[in-house]
C-alpha atoms as a PDB file:
ATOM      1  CA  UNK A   1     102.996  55.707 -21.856  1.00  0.00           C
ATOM      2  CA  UNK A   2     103.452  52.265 -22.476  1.00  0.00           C
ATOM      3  CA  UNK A   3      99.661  51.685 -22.970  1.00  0.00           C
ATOM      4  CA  UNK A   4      99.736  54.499 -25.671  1.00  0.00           C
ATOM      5  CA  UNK A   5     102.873  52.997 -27.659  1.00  0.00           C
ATOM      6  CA  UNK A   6     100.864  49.598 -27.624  1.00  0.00           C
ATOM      7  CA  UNK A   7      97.654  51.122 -28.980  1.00  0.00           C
ATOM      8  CA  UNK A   8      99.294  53.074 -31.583  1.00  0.00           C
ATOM      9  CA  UNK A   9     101.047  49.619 -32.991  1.00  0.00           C
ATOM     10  CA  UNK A  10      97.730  47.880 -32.548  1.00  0.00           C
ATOM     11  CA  UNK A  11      96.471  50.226 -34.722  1.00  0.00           C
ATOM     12  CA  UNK A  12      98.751  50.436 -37.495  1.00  0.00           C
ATOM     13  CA  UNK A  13      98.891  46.818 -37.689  1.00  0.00           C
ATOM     14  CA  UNK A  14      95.338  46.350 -38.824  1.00  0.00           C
ATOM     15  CA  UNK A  15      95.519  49.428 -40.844  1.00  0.00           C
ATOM     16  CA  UNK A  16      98.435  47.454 -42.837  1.00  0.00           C
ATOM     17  CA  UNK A  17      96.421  43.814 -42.496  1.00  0.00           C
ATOM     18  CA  UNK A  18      95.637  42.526 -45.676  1.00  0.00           C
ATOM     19  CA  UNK A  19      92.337  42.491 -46.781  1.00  0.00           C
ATOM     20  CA  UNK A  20      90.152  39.469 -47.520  1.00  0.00           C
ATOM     21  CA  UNK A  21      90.656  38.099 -51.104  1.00  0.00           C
ATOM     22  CA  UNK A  22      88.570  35.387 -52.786  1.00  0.00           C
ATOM     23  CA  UNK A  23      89.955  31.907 -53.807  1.00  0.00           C
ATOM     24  CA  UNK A  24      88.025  29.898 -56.063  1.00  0.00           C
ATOM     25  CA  UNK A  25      89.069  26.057 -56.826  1.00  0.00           C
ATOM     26  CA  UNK A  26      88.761  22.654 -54.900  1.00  0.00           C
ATOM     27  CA  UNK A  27      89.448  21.131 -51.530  1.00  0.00           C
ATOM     28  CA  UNK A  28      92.238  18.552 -52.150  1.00  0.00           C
ATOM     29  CA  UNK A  29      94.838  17.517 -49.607  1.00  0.00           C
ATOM     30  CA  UNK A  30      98.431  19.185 -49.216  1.00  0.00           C
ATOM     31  CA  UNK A  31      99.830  15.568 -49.627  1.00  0.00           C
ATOM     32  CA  UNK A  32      98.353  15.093 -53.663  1.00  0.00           C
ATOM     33  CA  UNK A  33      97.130  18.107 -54.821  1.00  0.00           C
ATOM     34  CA  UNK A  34      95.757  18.698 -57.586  1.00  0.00           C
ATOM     35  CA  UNK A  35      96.494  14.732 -58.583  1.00  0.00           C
ATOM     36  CA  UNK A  36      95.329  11.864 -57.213  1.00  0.00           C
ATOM     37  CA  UNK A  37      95.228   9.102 -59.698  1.00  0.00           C
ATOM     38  CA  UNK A  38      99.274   8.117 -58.285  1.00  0.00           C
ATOM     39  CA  UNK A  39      96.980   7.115 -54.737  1.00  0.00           C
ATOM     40  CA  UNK A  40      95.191   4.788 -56.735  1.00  0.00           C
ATOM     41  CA  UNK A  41      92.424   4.987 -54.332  1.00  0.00           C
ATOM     42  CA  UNK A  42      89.397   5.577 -56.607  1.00  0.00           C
ATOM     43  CA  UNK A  43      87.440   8.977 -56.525  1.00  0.00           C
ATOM     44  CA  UNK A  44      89.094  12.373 -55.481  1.00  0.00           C
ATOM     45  CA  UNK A  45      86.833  12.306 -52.687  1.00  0.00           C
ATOM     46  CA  UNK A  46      88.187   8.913 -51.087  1.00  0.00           C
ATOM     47  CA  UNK A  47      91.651   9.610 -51.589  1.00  0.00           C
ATOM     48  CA  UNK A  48      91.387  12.832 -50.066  1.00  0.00           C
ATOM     49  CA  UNK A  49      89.372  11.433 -47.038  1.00  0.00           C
ATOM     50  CA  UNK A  50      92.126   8.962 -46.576  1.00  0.00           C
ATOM     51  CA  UNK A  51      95.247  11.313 -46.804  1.00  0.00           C
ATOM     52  CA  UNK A  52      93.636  13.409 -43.931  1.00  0.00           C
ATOM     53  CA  UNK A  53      93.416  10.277 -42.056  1.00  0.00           C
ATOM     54  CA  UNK A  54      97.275   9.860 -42.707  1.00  0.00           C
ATOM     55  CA  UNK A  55      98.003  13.299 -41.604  1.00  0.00           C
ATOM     56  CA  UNK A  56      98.044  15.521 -43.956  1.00  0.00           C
ATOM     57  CA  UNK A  57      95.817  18.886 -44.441  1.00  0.00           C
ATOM     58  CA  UNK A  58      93.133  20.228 -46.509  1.00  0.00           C
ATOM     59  CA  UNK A  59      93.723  22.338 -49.002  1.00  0.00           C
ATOM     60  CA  UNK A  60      92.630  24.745 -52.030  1.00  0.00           C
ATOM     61  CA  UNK A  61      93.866  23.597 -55.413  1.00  0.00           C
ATOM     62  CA  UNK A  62      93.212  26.774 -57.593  1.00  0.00           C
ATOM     63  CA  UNK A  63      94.216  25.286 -60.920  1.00  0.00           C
ATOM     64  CA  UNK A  64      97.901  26.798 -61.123  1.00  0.00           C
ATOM     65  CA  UNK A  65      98.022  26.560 -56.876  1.00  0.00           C
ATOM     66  CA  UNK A  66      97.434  24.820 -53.645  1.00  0.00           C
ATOM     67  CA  UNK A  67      97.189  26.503 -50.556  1.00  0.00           C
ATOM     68  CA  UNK A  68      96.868  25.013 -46.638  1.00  0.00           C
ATOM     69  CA  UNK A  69      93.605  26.253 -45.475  1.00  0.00           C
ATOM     70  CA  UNK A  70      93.631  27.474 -41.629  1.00  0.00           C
ATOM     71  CA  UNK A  71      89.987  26.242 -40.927  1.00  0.00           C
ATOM     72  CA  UNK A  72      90.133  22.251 -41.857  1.00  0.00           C
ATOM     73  CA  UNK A  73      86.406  21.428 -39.961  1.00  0.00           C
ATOM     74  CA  UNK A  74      84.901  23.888 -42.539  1.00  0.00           C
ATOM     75  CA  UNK A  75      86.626  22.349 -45.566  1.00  0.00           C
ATOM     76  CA  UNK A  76      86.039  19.086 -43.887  1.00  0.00           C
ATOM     77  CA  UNK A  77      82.230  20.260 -45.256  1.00  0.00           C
ATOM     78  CA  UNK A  78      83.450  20.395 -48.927  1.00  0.00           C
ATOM     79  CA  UNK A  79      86.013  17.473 -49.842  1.00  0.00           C
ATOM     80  CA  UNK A  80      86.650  17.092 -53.704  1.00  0.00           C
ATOM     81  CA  UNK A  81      84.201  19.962 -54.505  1.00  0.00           C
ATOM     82  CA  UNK A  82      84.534  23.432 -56.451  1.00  0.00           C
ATOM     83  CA  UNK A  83      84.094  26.415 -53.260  1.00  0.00           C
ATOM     84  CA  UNK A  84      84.917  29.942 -53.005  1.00  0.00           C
ATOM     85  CA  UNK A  85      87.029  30.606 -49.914  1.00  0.00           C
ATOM     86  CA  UNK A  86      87.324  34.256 -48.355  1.00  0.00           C
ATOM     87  CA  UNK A  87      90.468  35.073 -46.687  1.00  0.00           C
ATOM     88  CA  UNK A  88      94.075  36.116 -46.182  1.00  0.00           C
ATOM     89  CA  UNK A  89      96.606  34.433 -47.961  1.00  0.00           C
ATOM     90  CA  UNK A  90     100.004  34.805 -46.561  1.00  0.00           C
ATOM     91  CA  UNK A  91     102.387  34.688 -49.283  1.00  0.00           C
ATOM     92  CA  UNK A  92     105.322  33.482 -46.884  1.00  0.00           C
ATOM     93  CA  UNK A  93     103.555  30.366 -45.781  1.00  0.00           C
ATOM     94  CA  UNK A  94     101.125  29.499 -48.599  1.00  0.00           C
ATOM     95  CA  UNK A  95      98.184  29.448 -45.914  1.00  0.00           C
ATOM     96  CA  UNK A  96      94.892  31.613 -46.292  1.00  0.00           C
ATOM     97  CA  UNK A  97      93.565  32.126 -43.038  1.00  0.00           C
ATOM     98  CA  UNK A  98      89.863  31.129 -44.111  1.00  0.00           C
ATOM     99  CA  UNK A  99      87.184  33.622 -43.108  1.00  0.00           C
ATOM    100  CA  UNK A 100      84.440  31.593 -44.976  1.00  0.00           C
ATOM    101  CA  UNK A 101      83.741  28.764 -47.433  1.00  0.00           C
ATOM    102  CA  UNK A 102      80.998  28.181 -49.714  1.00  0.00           C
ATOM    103  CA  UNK A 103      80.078  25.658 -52.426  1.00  0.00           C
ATOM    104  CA  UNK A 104      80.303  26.986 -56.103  1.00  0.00           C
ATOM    105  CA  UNK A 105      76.923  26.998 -57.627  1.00  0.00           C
END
Protein backbone atom coordinates (compact mmCIF):
# COMPACT_ATOMS: atom_id res chain seq x y z
CA UNK A 1 0.00 0.00 0.00
CA UNK A 2 2.57 2.22 0.97
CA UNK A 3 4.59 1.54 -2.25
CA UNK A 4 1.41 2.51 -4.28
CA UNK A 5 0.76 5.93 -2.30
CA UNK A 6 4.55 6.72 -3.05
CA UNK A 7 4.29 6.00 -6.77
CA UNK A 8 1.18 7.84 -7.24
CA UNK A 9 2.96 11.17 -5.59
CA UNK A 10 6.03 10.41 -7.65
CA UNK A 11 3.98 10.69 -10.39
CA UNK A 12 2.03 13.68 -9.96
CA UNK A 13 5.00 15.52 -8.99
CA UNK A 14 6.65 15.40 -12.37
CA UNK A 15 3.38 15.73 -14.04
CA UNK A 16 3.23 19.29 -12.11
CA UNK A 17 7.32 19.93 -12.65
CA UNK A 18 7.88 22.84 -14.55
CA UNK A 19 9.06 22.59 -17.82
CA UNK A 20 12.39 23.78 -19.20
CA UNK A 21 12.34 27.51 -20.22
CA UNK A 22 15.11 29.37 -22.07
CA UNK A 23 17.19 32.26 -20.53
CA UNK A 24 19.13 34.33 -22.72
CA UNK A 25 21.74 37.05 -21.23
CA UNK A 26 25.31 36.89 -19.63
CA UNK A 27 27.25 35.06 -16.98
CA UNK A 28 28.05 37.72 -14.31
CA UNK A 29 28.49 37.02 -10.62
CA UNK A 30 25.59 37.23 -7.90
CA UNK A 31 27.95 39.69 -6.00
CA UNK A 32 27.89 42.68 -9.12
CA UNK A 33 25.53 41.84 -11.50
CA UNK A 34 24.86 43.36 -14.17
CA UNK A 35 27.65 46.22 -13.02
CA UNK A 36 30.99 45.97 -12.54
CA UNK A 37 32.70 49.22 -13.15
CA UNK A 38 32.15 49.94 -8.84
CA UNK A 39 35.00 46.67 -8.70
CA UNK A 40 37.22 48.71 -10.56
CA UNK A 41 38.94 45.67 -11.69
CA UNK A 42 39.14 46.20 -15.48
CA UNK A 43 37.12 43.91 -17.95
CA UNK A 44 33.78 42.11 -16.95
CA UNK A 45 35.61 39.05 -17.40
CA UNK A 46 38.36 39.74 -14.59
CA UNK A 47 36.10 41.07 -12.17
CA UNK A 48 33.88 38.28 -12.47
CA UNK A 49 36.81 35.71 -12.24
CA UNK A 50 37.83 37.42 -9.09
CA UNK A 51 34.39 37.66 -7.25
CA UNK A 52 34.10 33.79 -7.69
CA UNK A 53 37.40 33.59 -6.11
CA UNK A 54 35.87 35.68 -3.14
CA UNK A 55 32.92 33.48 -2.89
CA UNK A 56 30.35 34.43 -4.62
CA UNK A 57 28.33 32.52 -7.58
CA UNK A 58 27.79 32.66 -11.18
CA UNK A 59 25.03 33.96 -12.50
CA UNK A 60 22.62 34.97 -15.55
CA UNK A 61 22.12 38.70 -15.93
CA UNK A 62 19.09 38.83 -18.39
CA UNK A 63 18.99 42.58 -18.84
CA UNK A 64 16.02 43.37 -16.30
CA UNK A 65 17.35 40.04 -14.01
CA UNK A 66 19.99 37.97 -12.42
CA UNK A 67 19.52 34.59 -11.51
CA UNK A 68 22.02 31.94 -9.42
CA UNK A 69 22.72 29.27 -11.86
CA UNK A 70 22.74 25.58 -10.23
CA UNK A 71 25.59 24.26 -12.56
CA UNK A 72 28.67 26.87 -11.86
CA UNK A 73 31.54 24.36 -13.76
CA UNK A 74 29.39 24.84 -16.94
CA UNK A 75 29.10 28.62 -16.63
CA UNK A 76 32.61 28.50 -15.42
CA UNK A 77 32.91 27.75 -19.55
CA UNK A 78 31.24 31.13 -20.42
CA UNK A 79 32.35 34.10 -18.00
CA UNK A 80 31.32 37.66 -19.31
CA UNK A 81 29.73 36.16 -22.49
CA UNK A 82 26.08 36.31 -24.10
CA UNK A 83 24.61 32.20 -23.64
CA UNK A 84 21.31 30.70 -23.76
CA UNK A 85 20.67 28.62 -20.65
CA UNK A 86 17.86 25.80 -20.58
CA UNK A 87 16.24 25.18 -17.36
CA UNK A 88 13.90 25.58 -14.41
CA UNK A 89 13.73 28.69 -12.77
CA UNK A 90 12.30 28.59 -9.37
CA UNK A 91 10.60 31.72 -8.74
CA UNK A 92 11.00 31.33 -4.80
CA UNK A 93 14.75 31.20 -4.88
CA UNK A 94 15.77 33.04 -8.07
CA UNK A 95 17.86 29.82 -9.14
CA UNK A 96 17.35 27.99 -12.61
CA UNK A 97 18.40 24.62 -12.21
CA UNK A 98 20.59 24.63 -15.54
CA UNK A 99 19.92 21.74 -17.90
CA UNK A 100 22.34 23.20 -20.56
CA UNK A 101 24.38 26.24 -21.63
CA UNK A 102 25.45 27.40 -24.88
CA UNK A 103 27.26 30.43 -26.34
CA UNK A 104 25.00 32.93 -28.34
CA UNK A 105 26.06 32.97 -31.90
Amino acid sequence: MKKTIATILASAALMWAAADQTFTGTITDSMCGADHKAMNMGTDAKCVTECVKMGSKYALYDGKNTYALSDQKAASWYVAKKVTVTGTLNERTRIIRVTSIAAVK
